[in-house]
PDB file of N, CA and C in Angstrom:
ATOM      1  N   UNK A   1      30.022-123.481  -5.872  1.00  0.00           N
ATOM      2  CA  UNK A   1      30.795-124.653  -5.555  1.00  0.00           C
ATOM      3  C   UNK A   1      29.960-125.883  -5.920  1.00  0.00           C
ATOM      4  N   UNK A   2      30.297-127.067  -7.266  1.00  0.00           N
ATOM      5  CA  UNK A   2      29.929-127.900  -6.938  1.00  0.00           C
ATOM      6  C   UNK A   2      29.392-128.925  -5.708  1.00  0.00           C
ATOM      7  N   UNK A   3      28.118-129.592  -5.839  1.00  0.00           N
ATOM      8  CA  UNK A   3      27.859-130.590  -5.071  1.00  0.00           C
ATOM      9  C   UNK A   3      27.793-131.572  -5.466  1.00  0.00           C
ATOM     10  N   UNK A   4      27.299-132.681  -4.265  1.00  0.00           N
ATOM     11  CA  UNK A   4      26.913-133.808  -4.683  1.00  0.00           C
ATOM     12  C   UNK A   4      26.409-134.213  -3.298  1.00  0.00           C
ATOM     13  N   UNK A   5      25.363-135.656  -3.693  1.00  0.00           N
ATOM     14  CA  UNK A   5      24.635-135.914  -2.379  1.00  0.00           C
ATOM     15  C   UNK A   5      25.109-136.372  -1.180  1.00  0.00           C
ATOM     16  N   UNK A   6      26.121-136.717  -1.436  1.00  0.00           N
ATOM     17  CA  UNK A   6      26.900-137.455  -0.295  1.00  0.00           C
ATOM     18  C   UNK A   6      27.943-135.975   0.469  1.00  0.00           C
ATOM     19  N   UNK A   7      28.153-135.243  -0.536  1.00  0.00           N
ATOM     20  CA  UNK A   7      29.209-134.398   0.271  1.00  0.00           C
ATOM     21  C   UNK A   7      30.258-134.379  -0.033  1.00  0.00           C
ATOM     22  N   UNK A   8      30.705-135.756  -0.742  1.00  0.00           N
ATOM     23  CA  UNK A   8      32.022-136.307  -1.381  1.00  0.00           C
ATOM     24  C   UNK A   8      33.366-135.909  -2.255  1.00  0.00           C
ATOM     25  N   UNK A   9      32.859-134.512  -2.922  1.00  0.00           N
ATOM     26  CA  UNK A   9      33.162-133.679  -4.170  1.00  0.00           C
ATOM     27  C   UNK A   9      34.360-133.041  -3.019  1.00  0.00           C
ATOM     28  N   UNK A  10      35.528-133.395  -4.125  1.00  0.00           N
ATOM     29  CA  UNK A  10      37.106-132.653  -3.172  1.00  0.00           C
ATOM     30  C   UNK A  10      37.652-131.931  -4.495  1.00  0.00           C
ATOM     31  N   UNK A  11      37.763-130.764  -4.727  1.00  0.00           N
ATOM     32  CA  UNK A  11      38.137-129.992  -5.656  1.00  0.00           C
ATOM     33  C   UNK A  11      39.758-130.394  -5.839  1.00  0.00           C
ATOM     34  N   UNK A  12      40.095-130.563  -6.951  1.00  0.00           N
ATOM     35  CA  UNK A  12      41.316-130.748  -7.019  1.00  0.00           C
ATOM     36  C   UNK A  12      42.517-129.376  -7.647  1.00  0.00           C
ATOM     37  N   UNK A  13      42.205-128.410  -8.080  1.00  0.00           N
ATOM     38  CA  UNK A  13      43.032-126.924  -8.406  1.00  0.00           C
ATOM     39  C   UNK A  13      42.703-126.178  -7.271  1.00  0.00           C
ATOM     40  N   UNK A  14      41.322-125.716  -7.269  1.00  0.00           N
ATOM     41  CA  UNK A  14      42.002-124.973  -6.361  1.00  0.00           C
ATOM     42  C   UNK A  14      40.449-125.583  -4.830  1.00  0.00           C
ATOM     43  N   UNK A  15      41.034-125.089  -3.693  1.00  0.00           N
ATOM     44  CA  UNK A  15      40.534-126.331  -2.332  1.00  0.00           C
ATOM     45  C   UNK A  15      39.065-125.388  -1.726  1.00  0.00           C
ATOM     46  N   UNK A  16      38.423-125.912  -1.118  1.00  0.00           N
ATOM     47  CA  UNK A  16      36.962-125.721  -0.974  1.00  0.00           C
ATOM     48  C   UNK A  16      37.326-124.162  -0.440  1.00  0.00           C
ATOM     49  N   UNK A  17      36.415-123.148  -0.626  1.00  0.00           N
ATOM     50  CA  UNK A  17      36.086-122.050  -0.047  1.00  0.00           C
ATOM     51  C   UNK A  17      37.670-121.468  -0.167  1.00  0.00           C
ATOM     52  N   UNK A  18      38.097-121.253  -1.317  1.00  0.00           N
ATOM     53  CA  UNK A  18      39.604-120.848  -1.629  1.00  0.00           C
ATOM     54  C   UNK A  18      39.058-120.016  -2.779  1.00  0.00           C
ATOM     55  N   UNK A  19      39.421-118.810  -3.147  1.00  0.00           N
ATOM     56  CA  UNK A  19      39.235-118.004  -3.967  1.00  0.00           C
ATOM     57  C   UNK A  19      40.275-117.691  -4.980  1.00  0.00           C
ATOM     58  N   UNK A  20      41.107-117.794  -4.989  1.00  0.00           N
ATOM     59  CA  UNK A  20      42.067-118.293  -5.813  1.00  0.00           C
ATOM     60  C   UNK A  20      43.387-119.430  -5.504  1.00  0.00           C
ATOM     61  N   UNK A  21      43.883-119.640  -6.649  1.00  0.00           N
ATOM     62  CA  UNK A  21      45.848-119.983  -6.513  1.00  0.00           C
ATOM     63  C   UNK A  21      46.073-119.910  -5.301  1.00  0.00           C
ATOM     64  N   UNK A  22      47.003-120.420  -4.566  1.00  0.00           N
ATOM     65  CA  UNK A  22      47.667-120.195  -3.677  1.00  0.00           C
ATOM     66  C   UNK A  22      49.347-119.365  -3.932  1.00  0.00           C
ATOM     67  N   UNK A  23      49.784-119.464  -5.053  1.00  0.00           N
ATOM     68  CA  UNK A  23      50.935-119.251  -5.496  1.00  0.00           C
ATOM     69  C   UNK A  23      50.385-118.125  -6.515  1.00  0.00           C
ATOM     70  N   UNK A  24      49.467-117.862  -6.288  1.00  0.00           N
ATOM     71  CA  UNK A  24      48.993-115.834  -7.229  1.00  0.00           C
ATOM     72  C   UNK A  24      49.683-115.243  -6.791  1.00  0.00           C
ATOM     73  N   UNK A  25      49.214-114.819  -5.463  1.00  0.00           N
ATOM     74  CA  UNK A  25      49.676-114.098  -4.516  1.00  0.00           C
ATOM     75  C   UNK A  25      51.245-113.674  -4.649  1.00  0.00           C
ATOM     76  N   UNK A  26      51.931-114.307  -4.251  1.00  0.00           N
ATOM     77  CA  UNK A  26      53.247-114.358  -4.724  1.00  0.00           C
ATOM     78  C   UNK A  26      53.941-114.272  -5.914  1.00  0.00           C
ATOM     79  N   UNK A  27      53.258-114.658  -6.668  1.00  0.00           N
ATOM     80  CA  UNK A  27      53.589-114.305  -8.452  1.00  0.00           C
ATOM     81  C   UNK A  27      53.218-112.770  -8.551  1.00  0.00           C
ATOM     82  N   UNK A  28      52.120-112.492  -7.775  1.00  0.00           N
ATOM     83  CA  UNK A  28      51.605-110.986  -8.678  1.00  0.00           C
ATOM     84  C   UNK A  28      52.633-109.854  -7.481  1.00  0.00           C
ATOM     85  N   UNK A  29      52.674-110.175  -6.130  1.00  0.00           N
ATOM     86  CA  UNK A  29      54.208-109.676  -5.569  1.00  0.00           C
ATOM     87  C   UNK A  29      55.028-109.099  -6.232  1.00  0.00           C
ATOM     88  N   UNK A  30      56.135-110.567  -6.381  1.00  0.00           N
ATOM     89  CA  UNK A  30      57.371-110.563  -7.382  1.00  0.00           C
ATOM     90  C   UNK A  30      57.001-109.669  -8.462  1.00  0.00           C
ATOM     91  N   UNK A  31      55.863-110.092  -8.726  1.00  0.00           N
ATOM     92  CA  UNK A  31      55.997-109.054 -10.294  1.00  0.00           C
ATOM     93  C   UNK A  31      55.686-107.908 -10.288  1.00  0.00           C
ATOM     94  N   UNK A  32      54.920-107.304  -9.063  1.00  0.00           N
ATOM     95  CA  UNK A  32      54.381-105.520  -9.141  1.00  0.00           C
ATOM     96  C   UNK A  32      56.007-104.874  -8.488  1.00  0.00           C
ATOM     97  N   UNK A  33      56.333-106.126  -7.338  1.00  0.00           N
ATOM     98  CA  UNK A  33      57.914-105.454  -6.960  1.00  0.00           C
ATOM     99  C   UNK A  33      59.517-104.650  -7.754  1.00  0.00           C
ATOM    100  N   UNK A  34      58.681-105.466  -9.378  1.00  0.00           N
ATOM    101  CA  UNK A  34      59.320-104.760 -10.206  1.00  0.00           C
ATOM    102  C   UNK A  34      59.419-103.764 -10.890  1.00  0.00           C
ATOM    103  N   UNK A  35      57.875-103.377 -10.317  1.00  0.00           N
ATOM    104  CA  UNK A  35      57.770-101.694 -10.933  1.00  0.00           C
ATOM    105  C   UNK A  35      56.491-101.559 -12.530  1.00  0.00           C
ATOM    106  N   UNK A  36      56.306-102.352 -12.566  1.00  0.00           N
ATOM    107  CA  UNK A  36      55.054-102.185 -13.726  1.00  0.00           C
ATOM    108  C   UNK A  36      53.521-102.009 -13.029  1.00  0.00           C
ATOM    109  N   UNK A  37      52.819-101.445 -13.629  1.00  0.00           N
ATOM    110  CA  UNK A  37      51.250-100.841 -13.134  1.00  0.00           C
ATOM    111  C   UNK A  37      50.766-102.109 -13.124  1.00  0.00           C
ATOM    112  N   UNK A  38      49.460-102.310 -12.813  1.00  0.00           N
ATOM    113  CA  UNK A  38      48.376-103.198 -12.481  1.00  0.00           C
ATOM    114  C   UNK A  38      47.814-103.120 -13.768  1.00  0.00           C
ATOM    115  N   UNK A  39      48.321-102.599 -14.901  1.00  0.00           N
ATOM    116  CA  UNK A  39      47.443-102.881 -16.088  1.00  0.00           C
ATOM    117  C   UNK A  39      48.367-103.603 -17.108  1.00  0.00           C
ATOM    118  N   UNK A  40      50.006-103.397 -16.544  1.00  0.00           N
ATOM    119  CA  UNK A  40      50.721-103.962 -16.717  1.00  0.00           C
ATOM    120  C   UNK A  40      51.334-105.659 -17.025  1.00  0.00           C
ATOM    121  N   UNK A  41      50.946-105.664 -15.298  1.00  0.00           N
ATOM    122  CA  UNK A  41      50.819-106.831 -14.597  1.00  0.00           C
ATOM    123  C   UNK A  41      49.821-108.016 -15.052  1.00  0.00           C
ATOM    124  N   UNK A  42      48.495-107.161 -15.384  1.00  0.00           N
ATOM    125  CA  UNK A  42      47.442-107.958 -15.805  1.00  0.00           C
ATOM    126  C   UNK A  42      47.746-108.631 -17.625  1.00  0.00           C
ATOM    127  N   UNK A  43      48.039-107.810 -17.901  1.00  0.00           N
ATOM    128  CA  UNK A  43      48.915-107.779 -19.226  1.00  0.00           C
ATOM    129  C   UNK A  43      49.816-109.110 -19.150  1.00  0.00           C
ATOM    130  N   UNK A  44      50.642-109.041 -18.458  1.00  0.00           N
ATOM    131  CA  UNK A  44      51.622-110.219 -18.789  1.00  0.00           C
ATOM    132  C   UNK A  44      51.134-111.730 -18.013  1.00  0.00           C
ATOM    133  N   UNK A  45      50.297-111.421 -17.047  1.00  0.00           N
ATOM    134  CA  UNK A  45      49.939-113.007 -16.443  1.00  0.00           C
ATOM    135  C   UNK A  45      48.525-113.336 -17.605  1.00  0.00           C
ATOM    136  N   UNK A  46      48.358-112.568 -18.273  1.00  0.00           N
ATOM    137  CA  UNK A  46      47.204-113.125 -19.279  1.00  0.00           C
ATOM    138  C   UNK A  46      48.054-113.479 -20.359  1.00  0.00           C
ATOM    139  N   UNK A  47      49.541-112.875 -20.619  1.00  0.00           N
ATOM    140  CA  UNK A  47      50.541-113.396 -21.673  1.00  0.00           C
ATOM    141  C   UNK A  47      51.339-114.703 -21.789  1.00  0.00           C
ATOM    142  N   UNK A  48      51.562-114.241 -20.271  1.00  0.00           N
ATOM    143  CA  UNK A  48      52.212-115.819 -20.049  1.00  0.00           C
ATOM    144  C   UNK A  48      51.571-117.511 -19.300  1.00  0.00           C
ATOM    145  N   UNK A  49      50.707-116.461 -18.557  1.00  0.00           N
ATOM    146  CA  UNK A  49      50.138-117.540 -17.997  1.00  0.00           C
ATOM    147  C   UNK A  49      48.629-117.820 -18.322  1.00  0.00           C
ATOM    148  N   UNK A  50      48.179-117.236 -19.387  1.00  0.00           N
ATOM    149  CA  UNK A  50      46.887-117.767 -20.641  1.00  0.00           C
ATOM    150  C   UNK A  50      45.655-117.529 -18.893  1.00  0.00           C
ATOM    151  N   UNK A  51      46.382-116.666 -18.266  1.00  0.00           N
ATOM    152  CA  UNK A  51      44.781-116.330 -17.656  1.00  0.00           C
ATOM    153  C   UNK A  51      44.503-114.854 -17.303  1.00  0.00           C
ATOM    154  N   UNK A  52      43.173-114.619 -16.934  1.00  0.00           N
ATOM    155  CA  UNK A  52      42.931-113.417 -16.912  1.00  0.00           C
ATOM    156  C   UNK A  52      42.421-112.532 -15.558  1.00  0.00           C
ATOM    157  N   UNK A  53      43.418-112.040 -14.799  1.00  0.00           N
ATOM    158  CA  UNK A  53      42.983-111.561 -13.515  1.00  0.00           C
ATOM    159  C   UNK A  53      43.086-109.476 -13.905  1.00  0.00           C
ATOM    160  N   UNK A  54      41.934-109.382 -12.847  1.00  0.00           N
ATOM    161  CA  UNK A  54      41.588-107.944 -12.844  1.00  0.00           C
ATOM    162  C   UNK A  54      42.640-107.366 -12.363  1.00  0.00           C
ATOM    163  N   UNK A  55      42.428-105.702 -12.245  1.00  0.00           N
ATOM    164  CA  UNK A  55      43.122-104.881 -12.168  1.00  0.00           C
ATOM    165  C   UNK A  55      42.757-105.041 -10.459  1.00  0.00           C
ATOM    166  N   UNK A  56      42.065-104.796  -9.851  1.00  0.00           N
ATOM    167  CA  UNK A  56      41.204-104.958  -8.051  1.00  0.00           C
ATOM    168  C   UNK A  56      41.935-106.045  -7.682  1.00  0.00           C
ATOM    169  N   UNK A  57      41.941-106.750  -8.629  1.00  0.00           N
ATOM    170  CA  UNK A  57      42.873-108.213  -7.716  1.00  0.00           C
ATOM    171  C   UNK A  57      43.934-108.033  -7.141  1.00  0.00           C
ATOM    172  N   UNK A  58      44.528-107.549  -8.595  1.00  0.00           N
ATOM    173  CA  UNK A  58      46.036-106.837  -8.396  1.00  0.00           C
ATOM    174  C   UNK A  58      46.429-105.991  -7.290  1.00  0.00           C
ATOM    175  N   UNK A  59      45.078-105.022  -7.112  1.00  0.00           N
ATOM    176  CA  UNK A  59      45.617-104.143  -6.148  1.00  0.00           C
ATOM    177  C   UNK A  59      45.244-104.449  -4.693  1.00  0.00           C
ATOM    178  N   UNK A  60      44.375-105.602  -4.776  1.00  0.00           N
ATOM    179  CA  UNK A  60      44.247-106.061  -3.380  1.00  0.00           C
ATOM    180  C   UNK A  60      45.256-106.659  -2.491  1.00  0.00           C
ATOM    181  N   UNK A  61      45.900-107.903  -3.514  1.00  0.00           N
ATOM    182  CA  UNK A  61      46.857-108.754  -3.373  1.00  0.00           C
ATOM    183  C   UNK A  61      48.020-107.821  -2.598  1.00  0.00           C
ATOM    184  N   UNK A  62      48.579-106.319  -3.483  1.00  0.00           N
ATOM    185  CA  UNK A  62      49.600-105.831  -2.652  1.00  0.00           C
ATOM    186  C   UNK A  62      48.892-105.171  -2.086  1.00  0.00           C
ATOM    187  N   UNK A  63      48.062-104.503  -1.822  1.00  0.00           N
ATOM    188  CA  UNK A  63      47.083-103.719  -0.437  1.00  0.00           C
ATOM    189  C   UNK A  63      47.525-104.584   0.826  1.00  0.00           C
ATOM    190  N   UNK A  64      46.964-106.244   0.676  1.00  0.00           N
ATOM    191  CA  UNK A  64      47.521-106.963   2.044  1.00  0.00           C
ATOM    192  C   UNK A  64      48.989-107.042   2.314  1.00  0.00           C
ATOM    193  N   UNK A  65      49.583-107.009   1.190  1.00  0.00           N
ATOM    194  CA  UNK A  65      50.796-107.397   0.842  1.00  0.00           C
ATOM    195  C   UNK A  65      51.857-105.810   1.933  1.00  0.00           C
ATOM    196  N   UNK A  66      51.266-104.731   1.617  1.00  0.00           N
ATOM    197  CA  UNK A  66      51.705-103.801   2.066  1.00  0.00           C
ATOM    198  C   UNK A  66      51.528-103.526   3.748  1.00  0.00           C
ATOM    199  N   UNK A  67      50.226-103.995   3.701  1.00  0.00           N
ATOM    200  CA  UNK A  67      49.677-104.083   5.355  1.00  0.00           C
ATOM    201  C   UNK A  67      50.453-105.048   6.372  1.00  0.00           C
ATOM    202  N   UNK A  68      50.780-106.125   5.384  1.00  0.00           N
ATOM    203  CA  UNK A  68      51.853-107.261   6.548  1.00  0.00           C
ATOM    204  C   UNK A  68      53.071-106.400   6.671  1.00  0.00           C
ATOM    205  N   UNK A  69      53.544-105.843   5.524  1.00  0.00           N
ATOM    206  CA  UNK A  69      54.957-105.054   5.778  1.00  0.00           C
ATOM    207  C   UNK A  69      54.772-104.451   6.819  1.00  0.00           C
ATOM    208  N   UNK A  70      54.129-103.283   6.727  1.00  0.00           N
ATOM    209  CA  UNK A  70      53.877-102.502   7.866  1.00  0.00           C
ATOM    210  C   UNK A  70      53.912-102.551   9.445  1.00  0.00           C
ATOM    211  N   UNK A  71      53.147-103.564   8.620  1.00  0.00           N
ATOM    212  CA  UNK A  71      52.592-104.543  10.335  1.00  0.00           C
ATOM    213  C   UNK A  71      54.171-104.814  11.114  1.00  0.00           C
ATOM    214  N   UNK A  72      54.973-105.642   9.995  1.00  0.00           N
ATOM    215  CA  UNK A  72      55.930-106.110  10.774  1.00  0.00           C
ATOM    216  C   UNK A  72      57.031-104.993  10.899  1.00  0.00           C
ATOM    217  N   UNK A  73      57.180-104.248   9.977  1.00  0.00           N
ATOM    218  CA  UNK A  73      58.465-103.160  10.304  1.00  0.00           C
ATOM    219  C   UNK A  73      58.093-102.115  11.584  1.00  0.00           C
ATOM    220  N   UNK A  74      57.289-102.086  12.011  1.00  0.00           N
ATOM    221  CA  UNK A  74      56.969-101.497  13.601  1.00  0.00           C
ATOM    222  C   UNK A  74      56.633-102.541  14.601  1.00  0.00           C
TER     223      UNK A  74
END
C-alpha cells in the first residue's frame, strides 16, 4: 500500500486494505451461475474485461458465495 508522510494517500479504485473490486464478486457469481468452469470464467473476464484473475479467486469467491447460501437456507 502506498504511503506518504502525512498519512494523506486515499486510494481512489479500489479503498485501503480492500483486496479487490467490490462488484467482482458479483460479476464472477452471475457468471459461474451460468454453468462454465473457473477456467472458463477466467477466460472471459480477461476477454472482456482486459483483466486477469486466477482460477483460486474464482473458486473462493463462490466457496463464500455457497457458505452464505447455506447459511441462510437452514
Amino acid at each position: 500500500m502506498p504511503r506518504d508522510r502525512d498519512g494523506t494517500f486515499t486510494p481512489q479504485i479500489v479503498a485501503k486494505r480492500q483486496r479487490r473490486f467490490g462488484g467482482v464478486d458479483n460479476l464472477v457469481i452471475s457468471l459461474t451461475a451460468k454453468g462454465p468452469t473457473t477456467g472458463e470464467a477466467c477466460a472471459h473476464l480477461a476477454e472482456v474485461y482486459g483483466t486477469d484473475v486466477a482460477k483460486e479467486t474464482i473458486s473462493t469467491i463462490t466457496d463464500r458465495a455457497l457458505d452464505s447460501f447455506s447459511a441462510w437456507k437452514w
